[in-house]
Protein backbone atom coordinates (compact mmCIF):
# COMPACT_ATOMS: atom_id res chain seq x y z
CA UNK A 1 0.00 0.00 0.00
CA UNK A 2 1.35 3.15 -1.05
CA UNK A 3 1.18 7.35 0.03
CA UNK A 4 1.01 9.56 -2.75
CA UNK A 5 1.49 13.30 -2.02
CA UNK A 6 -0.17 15.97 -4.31
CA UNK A 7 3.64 16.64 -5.53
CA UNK A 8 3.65 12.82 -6.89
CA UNK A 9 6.38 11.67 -4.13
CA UNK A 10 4.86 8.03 -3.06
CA UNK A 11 6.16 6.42 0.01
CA UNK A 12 5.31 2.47 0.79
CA UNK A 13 3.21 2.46 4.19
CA UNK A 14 2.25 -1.04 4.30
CA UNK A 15 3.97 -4.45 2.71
CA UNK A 16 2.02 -8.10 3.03
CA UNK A 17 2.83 -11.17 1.27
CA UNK A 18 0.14 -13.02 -0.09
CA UNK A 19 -0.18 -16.43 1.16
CA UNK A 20 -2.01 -17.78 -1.87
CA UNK A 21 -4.70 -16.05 -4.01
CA UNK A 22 -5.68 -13.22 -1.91
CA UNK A 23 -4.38 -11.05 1.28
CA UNK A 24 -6.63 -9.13 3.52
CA UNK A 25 -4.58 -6.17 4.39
CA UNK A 26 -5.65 -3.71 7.02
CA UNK A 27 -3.34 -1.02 8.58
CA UNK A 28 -3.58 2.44 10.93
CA UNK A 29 -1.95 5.77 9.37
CA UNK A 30 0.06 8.41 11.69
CA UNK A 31 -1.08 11.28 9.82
CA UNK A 32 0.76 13.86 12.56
CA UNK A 33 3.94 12.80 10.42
CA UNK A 34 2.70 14.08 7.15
CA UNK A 35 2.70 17.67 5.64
CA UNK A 36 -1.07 19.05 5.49
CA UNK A 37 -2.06 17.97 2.01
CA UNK A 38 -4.04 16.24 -0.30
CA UNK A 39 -2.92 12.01 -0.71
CA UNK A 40 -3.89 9.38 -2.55
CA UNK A 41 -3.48 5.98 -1.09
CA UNK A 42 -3.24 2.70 -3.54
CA UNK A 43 -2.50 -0.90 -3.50
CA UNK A 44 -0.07 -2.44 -5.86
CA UNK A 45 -0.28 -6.32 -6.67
CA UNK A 46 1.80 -8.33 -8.31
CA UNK A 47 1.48 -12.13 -8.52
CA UNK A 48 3.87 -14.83 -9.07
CA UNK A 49 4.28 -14.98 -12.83
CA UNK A 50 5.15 -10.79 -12.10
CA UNK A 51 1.71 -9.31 -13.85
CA UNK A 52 0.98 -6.07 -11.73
CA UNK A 53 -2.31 -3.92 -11.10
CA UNK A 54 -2.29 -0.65 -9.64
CA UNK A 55 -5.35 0.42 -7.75
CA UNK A 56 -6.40 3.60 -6.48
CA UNK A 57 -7.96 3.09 -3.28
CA UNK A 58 -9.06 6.45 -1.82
CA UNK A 59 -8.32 10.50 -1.89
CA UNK A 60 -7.91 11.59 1.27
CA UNK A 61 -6.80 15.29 3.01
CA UNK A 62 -4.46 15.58 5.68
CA UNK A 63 -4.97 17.90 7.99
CA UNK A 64 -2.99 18.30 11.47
CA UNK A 65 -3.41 22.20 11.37
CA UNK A 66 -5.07 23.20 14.61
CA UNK A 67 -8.09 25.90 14.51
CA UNK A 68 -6.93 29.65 16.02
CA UNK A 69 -7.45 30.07 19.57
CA UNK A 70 -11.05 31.51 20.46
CA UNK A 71 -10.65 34.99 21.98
CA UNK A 72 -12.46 37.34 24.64
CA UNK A 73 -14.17 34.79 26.48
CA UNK A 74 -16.59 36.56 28.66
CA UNK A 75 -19.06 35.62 30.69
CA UNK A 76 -22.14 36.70 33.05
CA UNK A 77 -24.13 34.69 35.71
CA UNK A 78 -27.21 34.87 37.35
CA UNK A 79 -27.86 32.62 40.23
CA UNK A 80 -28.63 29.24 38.59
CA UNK A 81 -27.25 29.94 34.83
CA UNK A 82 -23.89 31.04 33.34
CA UNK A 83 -23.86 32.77 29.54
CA UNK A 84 -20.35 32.84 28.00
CA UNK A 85 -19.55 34.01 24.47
CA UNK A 86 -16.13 34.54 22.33
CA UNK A 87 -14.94 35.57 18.95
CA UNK A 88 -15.52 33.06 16.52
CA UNK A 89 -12.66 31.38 14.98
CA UNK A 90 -12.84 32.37 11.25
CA UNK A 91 -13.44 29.47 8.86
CA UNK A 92 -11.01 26.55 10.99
CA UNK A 93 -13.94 25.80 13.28
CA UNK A 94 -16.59 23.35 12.57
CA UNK A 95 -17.42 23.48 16.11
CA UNK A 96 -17.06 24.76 19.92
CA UNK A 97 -16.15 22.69 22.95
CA UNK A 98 -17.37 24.05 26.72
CA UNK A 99 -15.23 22.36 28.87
CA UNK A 100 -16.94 22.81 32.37
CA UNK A 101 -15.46 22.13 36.03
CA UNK A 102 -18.13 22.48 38.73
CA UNK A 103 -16.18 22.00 41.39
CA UNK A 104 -12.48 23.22 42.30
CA UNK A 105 -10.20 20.04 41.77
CA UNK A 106 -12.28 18.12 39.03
CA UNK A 107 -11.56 17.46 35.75
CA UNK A 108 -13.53 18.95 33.13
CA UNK A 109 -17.10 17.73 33.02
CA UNK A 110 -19.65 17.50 31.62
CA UNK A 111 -18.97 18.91 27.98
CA UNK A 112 -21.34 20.90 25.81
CA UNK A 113 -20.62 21.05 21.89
CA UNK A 114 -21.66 24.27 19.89
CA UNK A 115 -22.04 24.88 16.32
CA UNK A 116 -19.95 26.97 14.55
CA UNK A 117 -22.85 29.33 13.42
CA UNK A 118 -22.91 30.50 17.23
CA UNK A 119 -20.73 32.06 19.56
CA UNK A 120 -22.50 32.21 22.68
CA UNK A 121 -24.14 29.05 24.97
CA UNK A 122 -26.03 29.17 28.18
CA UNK A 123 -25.54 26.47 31.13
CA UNK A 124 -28.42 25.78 33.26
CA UNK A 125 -29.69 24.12 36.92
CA UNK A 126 -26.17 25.29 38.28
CA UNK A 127 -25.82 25.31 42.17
CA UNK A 128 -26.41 28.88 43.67
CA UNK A 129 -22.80 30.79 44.90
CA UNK A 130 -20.97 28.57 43.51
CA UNK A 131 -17.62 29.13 41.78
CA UNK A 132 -17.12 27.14 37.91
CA UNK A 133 -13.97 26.99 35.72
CA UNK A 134 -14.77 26.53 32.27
CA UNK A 135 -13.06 26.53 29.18
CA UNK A 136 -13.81 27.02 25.47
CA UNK A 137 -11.90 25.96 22.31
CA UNK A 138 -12.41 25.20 18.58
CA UNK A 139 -12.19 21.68 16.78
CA UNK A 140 -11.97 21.66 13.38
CA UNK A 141 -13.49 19.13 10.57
CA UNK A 142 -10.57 17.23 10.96
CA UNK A 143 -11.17 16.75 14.58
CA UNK A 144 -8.32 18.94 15.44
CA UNK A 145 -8.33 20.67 18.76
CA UNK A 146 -7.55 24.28 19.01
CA UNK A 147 -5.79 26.08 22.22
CA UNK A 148 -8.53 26.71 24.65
CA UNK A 149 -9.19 29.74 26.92
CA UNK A 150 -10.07 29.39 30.01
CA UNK A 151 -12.59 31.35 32.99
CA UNK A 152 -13.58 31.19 36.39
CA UNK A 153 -17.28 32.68 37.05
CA UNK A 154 -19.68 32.14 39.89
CA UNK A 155 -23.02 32.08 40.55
CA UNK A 156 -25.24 34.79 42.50
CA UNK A 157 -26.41 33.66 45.76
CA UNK A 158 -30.33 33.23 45.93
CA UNK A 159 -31.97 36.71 46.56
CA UNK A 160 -35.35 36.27 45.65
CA UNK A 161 -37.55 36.21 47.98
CA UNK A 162 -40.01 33.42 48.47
CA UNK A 163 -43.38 33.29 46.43
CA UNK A 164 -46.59 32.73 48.06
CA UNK A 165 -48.94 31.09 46.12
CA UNK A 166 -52.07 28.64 46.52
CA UNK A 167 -53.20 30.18 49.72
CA UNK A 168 -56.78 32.66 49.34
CA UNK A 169 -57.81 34.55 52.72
CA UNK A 170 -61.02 35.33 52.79
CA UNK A 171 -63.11 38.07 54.73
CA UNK A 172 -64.42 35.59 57.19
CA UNK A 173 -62.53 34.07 59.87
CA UNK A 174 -63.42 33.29 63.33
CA UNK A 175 -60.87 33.31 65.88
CA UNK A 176 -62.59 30.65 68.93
């Protein structure tokens, strides 16, 4: 199996030996040691009386080109919701990745993906007072990760005051 670069430069990746008439061959490509390009990959066979075929298997793009950082990550809070936004990464990201810690010492979690069309997301049901690290980066189409930035927000504390509802008084009460 062969890697042929846009420029024509082929380099063998993969060499079986067929024990008869046929030879499954299935293999994993390091793409992080290839320029950003567009390949072709292709088998070669040749059998014992030396008659060869050439096949084109697949054009593929390789792409190990992180998106741009995302920049001015702000945020506001109320007390059980936290709004962030950013500048969008022009044309690298195919989407967003909130990272979010809700607790000092935990690893990021849970994770909330956002389309590349927006810029802003809302979390929800948070826990009142309460200080969250989050972070925000791009991934591009190739599943490449870009540098993430990174804030530390809390929530209000609770001061609304309590509702009272479901209870009618009346003009009649008798005190016995």
């Amino acid at each position: 199996v062969y890697l042929k670069n846009d420029e024509g430069k082929e380099q063998l990746i993969k060499a079986e030996n067929a024990d008869r008439y046929y030879k499954y061959v299935e293999f994993k490509l390091d793409t992080t040691q290839y320029e950003d390009g567009i390949y072709q990959i292709y088998a070669v066979a040749e059998d014992l009386a030396g008659n060869v075929n050439e096949k084109a298997i697949v054009n593929c793009t390789i792409d190990n080109t992180p998106p741009k950082k995302i920049t001015n990550l702000t945020g506001y809070a109320t007390d059980n919701t936290i709004t962030v936004s950013w500048n969008s990464v022009p044309e690298d990201g195919e989407y967003y990745c909130i990272e979010f810690q809700p607790w000092s010492g935990q690893s990021y979690n849970p994770t909330y993906y956002v389309y590349n069309n927006l810029n802003t997301y809302t979390v929800s049901c948070l826990e009142m007072d309460t200080e969250y690290t989050l972070q925000v980066y791009a991934i591009d189409k190739a599943g490449n990760r870009g540098a993430g930035e990174e804030m530390t927000i809390s929530t209000l504390e609770d001061c609304t005051p309590p509702e009272i509802s479901g209870w009618y008084p009346s003009n009649t009460y008798s005190i016995q």
